[in-house]
C-alpha atoms as a PDB file:
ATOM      1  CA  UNK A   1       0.000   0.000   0.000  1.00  0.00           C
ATOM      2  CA  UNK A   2       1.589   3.497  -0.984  1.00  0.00           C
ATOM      3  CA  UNK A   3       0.093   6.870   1.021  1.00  0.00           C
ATOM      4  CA  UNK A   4       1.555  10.193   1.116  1.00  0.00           C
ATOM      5  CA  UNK A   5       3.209  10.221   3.968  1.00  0.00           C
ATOM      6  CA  UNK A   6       6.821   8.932   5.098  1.00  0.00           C
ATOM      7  CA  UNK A   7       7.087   6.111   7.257  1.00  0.00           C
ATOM      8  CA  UNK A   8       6.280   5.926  10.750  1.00  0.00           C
ATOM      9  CA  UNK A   9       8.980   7.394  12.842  1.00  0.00           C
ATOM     10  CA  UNK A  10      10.646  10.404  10.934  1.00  0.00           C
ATOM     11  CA  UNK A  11       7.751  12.731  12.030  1.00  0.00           C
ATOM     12  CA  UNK A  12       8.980  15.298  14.624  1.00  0.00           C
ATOM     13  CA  UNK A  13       5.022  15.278  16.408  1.00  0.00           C
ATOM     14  CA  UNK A  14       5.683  11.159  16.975  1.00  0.00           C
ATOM     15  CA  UNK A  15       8.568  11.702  18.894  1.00  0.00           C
ATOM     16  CA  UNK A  16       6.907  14.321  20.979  1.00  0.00           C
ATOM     17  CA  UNK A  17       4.592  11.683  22.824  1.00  0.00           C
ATOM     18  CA  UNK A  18       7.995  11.115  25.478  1.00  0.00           C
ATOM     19  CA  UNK A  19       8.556  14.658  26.643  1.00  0.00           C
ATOM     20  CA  UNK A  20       9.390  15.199  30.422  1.00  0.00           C
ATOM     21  CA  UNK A  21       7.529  18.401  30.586  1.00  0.00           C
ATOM     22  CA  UNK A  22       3.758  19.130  29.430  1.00  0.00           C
ATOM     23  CA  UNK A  23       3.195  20.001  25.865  1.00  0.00           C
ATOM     24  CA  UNK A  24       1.462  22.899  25.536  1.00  0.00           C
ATOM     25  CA  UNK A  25       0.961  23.698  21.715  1.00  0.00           C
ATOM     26  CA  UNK A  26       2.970  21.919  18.728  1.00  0.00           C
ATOM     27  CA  UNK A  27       3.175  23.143  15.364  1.00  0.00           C
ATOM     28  CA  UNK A  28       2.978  21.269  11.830  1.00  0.00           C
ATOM     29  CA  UNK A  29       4.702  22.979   9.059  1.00  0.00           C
ATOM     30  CA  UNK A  30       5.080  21.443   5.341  1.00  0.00           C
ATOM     31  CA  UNK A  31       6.262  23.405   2.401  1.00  0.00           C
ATOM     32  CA  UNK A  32       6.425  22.150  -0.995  1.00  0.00           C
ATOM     33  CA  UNK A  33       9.783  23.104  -3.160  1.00  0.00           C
ATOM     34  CA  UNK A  34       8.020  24.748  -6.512  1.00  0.00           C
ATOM     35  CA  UNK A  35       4.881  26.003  -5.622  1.00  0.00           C
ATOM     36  CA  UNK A  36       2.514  26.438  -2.850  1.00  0.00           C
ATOM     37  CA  UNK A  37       0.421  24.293  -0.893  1.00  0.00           C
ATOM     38  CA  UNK A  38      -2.935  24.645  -0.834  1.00  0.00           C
ATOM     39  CA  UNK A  39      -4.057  24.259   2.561  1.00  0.00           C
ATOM     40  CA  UNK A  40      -2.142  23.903   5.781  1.00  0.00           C
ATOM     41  CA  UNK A  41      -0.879  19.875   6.478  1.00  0.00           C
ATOM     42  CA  UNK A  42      -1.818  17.983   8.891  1.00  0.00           C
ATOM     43  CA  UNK A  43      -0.424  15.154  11.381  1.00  0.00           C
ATOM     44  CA  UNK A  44      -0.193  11.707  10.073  1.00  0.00           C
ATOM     45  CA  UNK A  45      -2.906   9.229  11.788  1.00  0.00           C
ATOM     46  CA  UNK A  46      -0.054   7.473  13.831  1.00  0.00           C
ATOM     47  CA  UNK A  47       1.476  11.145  14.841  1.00  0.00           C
ATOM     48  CA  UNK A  48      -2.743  11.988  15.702  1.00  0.00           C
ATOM     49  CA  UNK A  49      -2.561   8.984  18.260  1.00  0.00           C
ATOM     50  CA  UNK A  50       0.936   9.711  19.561  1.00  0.00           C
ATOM     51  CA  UNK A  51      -0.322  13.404  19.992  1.00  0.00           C
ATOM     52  CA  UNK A  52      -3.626  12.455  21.563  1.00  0.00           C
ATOM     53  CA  UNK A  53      -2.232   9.889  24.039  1.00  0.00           C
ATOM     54  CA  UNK A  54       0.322  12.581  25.483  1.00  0.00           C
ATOM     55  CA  UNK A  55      -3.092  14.952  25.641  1.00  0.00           C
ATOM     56  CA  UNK A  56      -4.451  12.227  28.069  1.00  0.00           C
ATOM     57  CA  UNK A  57      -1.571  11.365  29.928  1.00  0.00           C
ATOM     58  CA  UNK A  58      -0.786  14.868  30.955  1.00  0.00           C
ATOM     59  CA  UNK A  59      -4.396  15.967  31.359  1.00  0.00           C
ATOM     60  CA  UNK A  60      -4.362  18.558  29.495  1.00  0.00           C
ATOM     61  CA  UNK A  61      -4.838  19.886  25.913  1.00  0.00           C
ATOM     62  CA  UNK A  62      -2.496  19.809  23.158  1.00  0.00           C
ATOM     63  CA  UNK A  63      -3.108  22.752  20.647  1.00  0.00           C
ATOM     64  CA  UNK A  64      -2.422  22.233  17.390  1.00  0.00           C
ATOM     65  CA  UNK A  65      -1.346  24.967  14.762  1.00  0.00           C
ATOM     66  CA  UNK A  66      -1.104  23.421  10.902  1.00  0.00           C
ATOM     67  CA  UNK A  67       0.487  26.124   8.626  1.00  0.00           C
ATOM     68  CA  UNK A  68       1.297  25.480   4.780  1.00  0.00           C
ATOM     69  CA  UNK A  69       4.248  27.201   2.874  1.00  0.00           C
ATOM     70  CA  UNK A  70       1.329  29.673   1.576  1.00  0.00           C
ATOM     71  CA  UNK A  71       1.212  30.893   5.682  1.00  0.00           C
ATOM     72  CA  UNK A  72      -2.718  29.743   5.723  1.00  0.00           C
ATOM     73  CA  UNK A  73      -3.168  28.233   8.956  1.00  0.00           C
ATOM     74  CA  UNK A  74      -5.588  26.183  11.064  1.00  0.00           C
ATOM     75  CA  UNK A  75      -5.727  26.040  15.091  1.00  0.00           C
ATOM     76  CA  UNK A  76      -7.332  23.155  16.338  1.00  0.00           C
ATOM     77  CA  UNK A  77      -7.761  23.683  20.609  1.00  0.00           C
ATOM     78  CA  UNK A  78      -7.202  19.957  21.327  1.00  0.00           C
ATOM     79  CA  UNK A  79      -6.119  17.282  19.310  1.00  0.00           C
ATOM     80  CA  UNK A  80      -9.095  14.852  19.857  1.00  0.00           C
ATOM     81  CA  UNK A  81     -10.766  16.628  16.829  1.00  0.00           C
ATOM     82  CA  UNK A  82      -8.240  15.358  14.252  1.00  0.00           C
ATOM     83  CA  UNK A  83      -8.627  11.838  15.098  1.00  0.00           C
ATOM     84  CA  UNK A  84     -12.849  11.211  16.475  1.00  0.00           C
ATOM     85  CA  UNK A  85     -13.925   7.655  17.491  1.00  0.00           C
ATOM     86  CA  UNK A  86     -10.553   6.842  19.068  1.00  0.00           C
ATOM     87  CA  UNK A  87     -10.207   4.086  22.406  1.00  0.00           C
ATOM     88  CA  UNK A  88      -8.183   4.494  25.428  1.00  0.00           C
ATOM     89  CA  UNK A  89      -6.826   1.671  27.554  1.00  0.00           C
ATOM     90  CA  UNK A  90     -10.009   1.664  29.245  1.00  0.00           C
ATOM     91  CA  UNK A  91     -11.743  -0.183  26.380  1.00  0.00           C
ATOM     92  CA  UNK A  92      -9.114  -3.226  27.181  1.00  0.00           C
END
């Protein structure tokens, strides 16, 4: 299966899920080299989990701020609205 995104591990947001201090707001920046983007990029799915498993271990929000190479940005307040219908250990 091919997607558009590199394999899982080179994102910077992945790594971010084993901080020893509380995340407060991380930022997702893409730029193409000829041309603009479109719209502002978003987190993988696996970088969405890793985000919004830090959000519940620390208790408290992670804001997101997507920006494209165009500066158009989007703020999402808490990272449980990029990835809906997700499970915690609790469902185990």
């Amino acid at each position: 299966m091919e997607n558009a995104s590199y394999s899982i591990g080179t994102c910077t947001d992945y790594i971010s899920n084993y901080p020893k201090s509380i995340i407060t707001t991380i930022a997702v920046y893409a730029e193409k080299p000829i041309g603009k983007l479109n719209q502002p990029i978003t987190s993988c799915g696996m970088c969405r989990k890793a985000l919004l498993e830090a959000d519940n271990k620390q208790n408290s929000s992670i804001k997101i701020i997507m920006i494209g190479n165009d500066y158009n940005f989007f703020v999402i307040n808490n990272c449980a609205h990029l990835l809906p219908f997700t499970f915690d250990g609790c469902e185990l």
